[in-house]
C-alpha atoms as a PDB file:
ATOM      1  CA  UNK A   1     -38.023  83.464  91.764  1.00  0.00           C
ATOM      2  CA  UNK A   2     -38.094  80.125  93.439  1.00  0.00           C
ATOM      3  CA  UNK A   3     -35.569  79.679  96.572  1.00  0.00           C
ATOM      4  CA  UNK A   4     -32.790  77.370  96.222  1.00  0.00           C
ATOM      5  CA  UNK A   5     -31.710  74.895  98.944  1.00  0.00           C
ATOM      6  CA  UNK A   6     -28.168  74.996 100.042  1.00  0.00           C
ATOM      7  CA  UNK A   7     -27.900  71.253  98.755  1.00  0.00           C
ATOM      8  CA  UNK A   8     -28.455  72.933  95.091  1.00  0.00           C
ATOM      9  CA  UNK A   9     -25.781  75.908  96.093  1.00  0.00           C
ATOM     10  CA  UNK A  10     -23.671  72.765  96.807  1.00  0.00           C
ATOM     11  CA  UNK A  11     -24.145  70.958  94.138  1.00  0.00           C
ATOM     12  CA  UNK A  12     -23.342  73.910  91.819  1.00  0.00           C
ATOM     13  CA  UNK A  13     -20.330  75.506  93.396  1.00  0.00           C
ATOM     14  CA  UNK A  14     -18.956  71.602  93.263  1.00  0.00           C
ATOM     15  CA  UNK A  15     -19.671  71.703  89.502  1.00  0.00           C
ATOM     16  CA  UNK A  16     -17.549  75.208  89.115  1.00  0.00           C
ATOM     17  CA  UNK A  17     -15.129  73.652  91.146  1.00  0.00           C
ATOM     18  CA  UNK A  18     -14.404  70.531  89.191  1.00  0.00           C
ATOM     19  CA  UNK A  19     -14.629  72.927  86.242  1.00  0.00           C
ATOM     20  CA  UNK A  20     -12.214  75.460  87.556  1.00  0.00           C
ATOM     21  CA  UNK A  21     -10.203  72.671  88.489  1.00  0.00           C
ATOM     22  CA  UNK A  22      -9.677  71.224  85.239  1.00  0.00           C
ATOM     23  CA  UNK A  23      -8.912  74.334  83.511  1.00  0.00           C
ATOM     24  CA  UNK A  24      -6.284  74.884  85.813  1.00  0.00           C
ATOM     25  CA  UNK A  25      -4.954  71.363  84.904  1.00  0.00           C
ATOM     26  CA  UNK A  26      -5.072  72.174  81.147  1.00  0.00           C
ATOM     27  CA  UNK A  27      -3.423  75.432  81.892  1.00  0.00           C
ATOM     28  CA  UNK A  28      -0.250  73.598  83.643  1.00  0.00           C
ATOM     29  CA  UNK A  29       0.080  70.911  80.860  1.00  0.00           C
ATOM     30  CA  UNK A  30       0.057  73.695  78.211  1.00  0.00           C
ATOM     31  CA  UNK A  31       2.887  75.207  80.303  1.00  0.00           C
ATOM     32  CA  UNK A  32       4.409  71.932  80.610  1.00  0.00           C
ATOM     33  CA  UNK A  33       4.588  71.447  76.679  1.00  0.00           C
ATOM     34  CA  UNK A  34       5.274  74.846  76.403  1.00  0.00           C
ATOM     35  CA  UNK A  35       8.185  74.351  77.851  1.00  0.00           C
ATOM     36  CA  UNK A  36       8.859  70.976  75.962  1.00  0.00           C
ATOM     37  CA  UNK A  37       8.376  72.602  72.958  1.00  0.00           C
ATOM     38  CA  UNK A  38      11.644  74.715  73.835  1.00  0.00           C
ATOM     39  CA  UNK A  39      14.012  71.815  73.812  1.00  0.00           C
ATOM     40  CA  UNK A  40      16.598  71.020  70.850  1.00  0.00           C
ATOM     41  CA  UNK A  41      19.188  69.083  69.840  1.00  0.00           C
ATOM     42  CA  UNK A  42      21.654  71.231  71.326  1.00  0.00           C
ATOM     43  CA  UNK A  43      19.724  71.437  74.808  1.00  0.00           C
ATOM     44  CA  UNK A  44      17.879  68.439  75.475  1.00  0.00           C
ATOM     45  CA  UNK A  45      17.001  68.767  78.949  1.00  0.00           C
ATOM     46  CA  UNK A  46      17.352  66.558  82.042  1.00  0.00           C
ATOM     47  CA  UNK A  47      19.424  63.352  81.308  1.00  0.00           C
ATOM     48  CA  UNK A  48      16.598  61.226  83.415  1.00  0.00           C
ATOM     49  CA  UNK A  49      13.851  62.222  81.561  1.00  0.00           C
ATOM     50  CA  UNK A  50      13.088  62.090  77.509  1.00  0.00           C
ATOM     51  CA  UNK A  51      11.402  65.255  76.209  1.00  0.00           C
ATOM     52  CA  UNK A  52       9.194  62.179  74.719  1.00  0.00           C
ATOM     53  CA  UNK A  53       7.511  60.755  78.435  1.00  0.00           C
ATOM     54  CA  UNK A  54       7.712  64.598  79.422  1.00  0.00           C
ATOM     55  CA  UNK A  55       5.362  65.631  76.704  1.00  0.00           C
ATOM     56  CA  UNK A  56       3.213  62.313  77.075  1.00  0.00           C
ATOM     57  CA  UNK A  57       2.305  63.251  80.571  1.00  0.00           C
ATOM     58  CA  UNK A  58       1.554  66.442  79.932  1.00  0.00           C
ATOM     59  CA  UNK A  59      -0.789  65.191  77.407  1.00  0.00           C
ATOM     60  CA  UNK A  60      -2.185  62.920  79.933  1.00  0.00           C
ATOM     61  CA  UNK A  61      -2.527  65.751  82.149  1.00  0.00           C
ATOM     62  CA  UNK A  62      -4.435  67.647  79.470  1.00  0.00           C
ATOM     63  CA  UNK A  63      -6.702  64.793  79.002  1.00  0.00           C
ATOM     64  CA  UNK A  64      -7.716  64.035  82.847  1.00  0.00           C
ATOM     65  CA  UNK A  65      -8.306  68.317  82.779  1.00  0.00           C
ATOM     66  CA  UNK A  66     -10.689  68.318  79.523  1.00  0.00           C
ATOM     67  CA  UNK A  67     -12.496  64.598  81.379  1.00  0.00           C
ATOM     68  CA  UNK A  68     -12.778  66.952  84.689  1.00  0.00           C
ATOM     69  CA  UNK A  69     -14.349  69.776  83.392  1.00  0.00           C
ATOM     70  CA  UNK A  70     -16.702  67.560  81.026  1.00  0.00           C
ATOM     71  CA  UNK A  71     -17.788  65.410  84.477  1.00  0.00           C
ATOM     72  CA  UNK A  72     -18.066  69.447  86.141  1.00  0.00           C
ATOM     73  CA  UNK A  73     -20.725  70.396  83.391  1.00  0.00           C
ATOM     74  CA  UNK A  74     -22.370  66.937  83.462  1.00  0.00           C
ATOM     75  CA  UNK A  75     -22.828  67.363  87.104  1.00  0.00           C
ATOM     76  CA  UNK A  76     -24.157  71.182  86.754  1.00  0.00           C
ATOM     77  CA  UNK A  77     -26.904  70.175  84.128  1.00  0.00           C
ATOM     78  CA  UNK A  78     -27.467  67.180  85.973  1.00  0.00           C
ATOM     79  CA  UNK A  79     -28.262  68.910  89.207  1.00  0.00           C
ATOM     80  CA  UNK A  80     -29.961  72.053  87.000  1.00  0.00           C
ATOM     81  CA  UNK A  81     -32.709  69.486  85.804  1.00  0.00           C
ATOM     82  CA  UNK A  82     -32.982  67.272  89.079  1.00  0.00           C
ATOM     83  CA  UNK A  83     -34.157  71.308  90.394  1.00  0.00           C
ATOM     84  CA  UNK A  84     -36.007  71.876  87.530  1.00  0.00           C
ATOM     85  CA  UNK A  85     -38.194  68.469  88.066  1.00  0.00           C
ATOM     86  CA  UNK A  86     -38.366  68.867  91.208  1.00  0.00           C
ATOM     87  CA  UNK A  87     -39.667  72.389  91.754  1.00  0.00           C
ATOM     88  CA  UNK A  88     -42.827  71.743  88.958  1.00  0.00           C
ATOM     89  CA  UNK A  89     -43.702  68.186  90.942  1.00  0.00           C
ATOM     90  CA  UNK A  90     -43.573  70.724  93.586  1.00  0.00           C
ATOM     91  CA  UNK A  91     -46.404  72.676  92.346  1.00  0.00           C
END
């Protein structure tokens, strides 16, 4: 088994981060329409805010989750084959 340079341990725990991270910003948005969802006629919410732009940014927040933990895989395959090349020009 070939030995890994810290720069690759790096490079992957970054990737789990930004992956990690994103779940945990789909996990807040689903809580967020979750509790959007629970709204009615006869309890509307907050006066400032429409249930409307509450449930758009959570679906904004969903998005910029899914586009971080798409860019956290891109960035673990990316670095997975940089390794790859690297170790067989390596011998």
């Amino acid at each position: 088994m070939p030995i890994v340079s810290r720069r690759a341990r790096l490079l992957d725990l970054a990737a789990l981060g930004c992956i990690l991270f994103g779940a945990a910003l789909c996990l807040v948005s689903n809580s967020q329409m979750t509790e959007i969802g629970k709204l009615s006629f006869m309890h509307p919410g907050p006066p400032s805010q429409s249930a409307l732009a509450a449930a758009d940014r959570a679906r904004y927040l969903a998005y910029a989750g899914v586009a971080i933990i798409v860019a956290g895989c891109v960035v673990g395959v990316a670095g997975t084959i940089r390794l790859s090349r690297r170790k067989a020009a390596e011998g």
